[in-house]
Protein backbone atom coordinates (compact mmCIF):
# COMPACT_ATOMS: atom_id res chain seq x y z
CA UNK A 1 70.50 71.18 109.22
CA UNK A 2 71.21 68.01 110.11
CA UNK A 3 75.01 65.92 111.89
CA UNK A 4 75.89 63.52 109.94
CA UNK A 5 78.81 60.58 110.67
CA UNK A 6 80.70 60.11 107.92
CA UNK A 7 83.02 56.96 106.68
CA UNK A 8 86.29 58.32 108.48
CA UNK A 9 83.96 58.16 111.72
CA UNK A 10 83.87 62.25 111.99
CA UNK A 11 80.63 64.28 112.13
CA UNK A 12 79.63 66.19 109.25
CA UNK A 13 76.39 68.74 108.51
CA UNK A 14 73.75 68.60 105.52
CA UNK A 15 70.93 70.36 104.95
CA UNK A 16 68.70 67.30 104.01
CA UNK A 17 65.11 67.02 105.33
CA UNK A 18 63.94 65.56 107.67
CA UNK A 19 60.92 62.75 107.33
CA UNK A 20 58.04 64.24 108.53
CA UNK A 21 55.75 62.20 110.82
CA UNK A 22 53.01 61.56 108.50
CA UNK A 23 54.97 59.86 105.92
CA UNK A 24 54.99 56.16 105.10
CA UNK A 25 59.00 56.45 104.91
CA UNK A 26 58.82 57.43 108.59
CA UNK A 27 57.21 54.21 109.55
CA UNK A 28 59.04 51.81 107.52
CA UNK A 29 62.22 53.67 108.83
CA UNK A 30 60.65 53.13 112.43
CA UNK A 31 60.14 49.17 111.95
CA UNK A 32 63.91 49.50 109.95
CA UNK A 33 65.04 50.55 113.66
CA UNK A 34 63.41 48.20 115.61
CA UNK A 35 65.09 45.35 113.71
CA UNK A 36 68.32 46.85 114.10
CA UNK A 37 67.89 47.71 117.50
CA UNK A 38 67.34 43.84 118.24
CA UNK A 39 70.32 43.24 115.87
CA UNK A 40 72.50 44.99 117.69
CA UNK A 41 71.09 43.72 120.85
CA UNK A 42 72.57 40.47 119.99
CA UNK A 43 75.76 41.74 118.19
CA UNK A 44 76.08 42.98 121.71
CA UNK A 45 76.13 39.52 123.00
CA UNK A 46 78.48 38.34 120.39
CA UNK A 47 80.65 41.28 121.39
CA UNK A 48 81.29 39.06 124.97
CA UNK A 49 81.74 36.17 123.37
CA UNK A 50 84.74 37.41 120.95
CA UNK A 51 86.01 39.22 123.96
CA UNK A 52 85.83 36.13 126.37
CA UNK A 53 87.52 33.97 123.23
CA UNK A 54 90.41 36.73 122.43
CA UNK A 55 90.85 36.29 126.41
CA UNK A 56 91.62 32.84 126.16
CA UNK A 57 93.55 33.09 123.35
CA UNK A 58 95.95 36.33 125.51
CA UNK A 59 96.37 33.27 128.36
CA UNK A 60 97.72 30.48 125.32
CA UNK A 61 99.38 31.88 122.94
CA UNK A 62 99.91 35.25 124.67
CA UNK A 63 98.94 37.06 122.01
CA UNK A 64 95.46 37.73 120.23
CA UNK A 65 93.71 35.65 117.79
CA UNK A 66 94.53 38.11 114.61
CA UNK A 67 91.15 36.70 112.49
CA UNK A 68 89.15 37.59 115.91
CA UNK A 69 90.61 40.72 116.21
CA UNK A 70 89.92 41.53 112.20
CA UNK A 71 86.48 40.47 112.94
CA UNK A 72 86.07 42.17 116.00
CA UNK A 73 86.76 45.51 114.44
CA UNK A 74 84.26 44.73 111.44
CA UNK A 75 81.06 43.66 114.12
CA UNK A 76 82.27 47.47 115.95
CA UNK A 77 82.38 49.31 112.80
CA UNK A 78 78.69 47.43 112.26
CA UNK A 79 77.30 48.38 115.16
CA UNK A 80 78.00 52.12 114.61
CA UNK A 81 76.88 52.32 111.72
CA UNK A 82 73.67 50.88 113.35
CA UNK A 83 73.93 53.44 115.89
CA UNK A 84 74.18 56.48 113.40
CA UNK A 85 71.21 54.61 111.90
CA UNK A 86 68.97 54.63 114.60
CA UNK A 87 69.69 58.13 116.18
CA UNK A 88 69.48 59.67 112.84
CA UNK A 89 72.73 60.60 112.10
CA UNK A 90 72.70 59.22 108.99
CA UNK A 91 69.72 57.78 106.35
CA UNK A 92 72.11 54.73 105.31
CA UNK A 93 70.66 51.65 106.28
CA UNK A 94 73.40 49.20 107.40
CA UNK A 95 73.91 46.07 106.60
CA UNK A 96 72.41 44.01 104.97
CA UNK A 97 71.03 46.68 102.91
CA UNK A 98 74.77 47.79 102.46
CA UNK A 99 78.01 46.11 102.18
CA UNK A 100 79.27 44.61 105.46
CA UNK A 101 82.22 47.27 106.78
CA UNK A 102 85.44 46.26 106.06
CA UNK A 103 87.99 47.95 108.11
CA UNK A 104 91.08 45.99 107.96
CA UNK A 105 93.22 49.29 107.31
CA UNK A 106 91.54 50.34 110.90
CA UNK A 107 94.06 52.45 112.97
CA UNK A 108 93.14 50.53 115.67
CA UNK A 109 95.79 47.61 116.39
């Protein structure tokens, strides 16, 4: 049985295998990680930038930049779905081998 995260950001179960080690899915998924590791090694970065921008943006206007914070919440949802990726929560690769997230309906405000 495996925990999977699903859309609404909740854990869910399956009973879909596992790869074993010997397969060649196992080692493409492996190098898969890797690059999204680094990815969101960098999205990281980028995470400090919006935040240092929105920051300058509070002290201005007193109020955030509303395309920042749209975008902000997108680059989060990515970087959880790399997370789920790369601790095997789920097999979905993220993007760019899937749609970008869109969560402009977040609850988040």
């Amino acid at each position: 049985m495996r925990v999977l995260l699903r859309e609404d950001g909740f854990m869910t179960t399956t009973d879909q295998e596992i790869p074993t080690a010997g397969s060649g899915s196992l080692v493409k998924r492996g190098l898969l990680m890797v690059a999204f590791g680094f990815a969101a090694y960098v999205a990281l970065w980028g995470v400090f930038v919006l935040a240092a921008l929105q920051l300058v943006f509070m002290l201005i206007d007193r109020q955030p930049n509303a395309q920042l914070k749209s975008f902000s919440r997108n680059l989060a949802a990515w970087l959880l779905d790399i997370v789920a990726f790369l601790t095997f929560g789920t097999d979905t690769r993220p993007f760019p081998f899937a749609p970008f997230p869109d969560r402009r309906s977040s609850p988040a405000t």
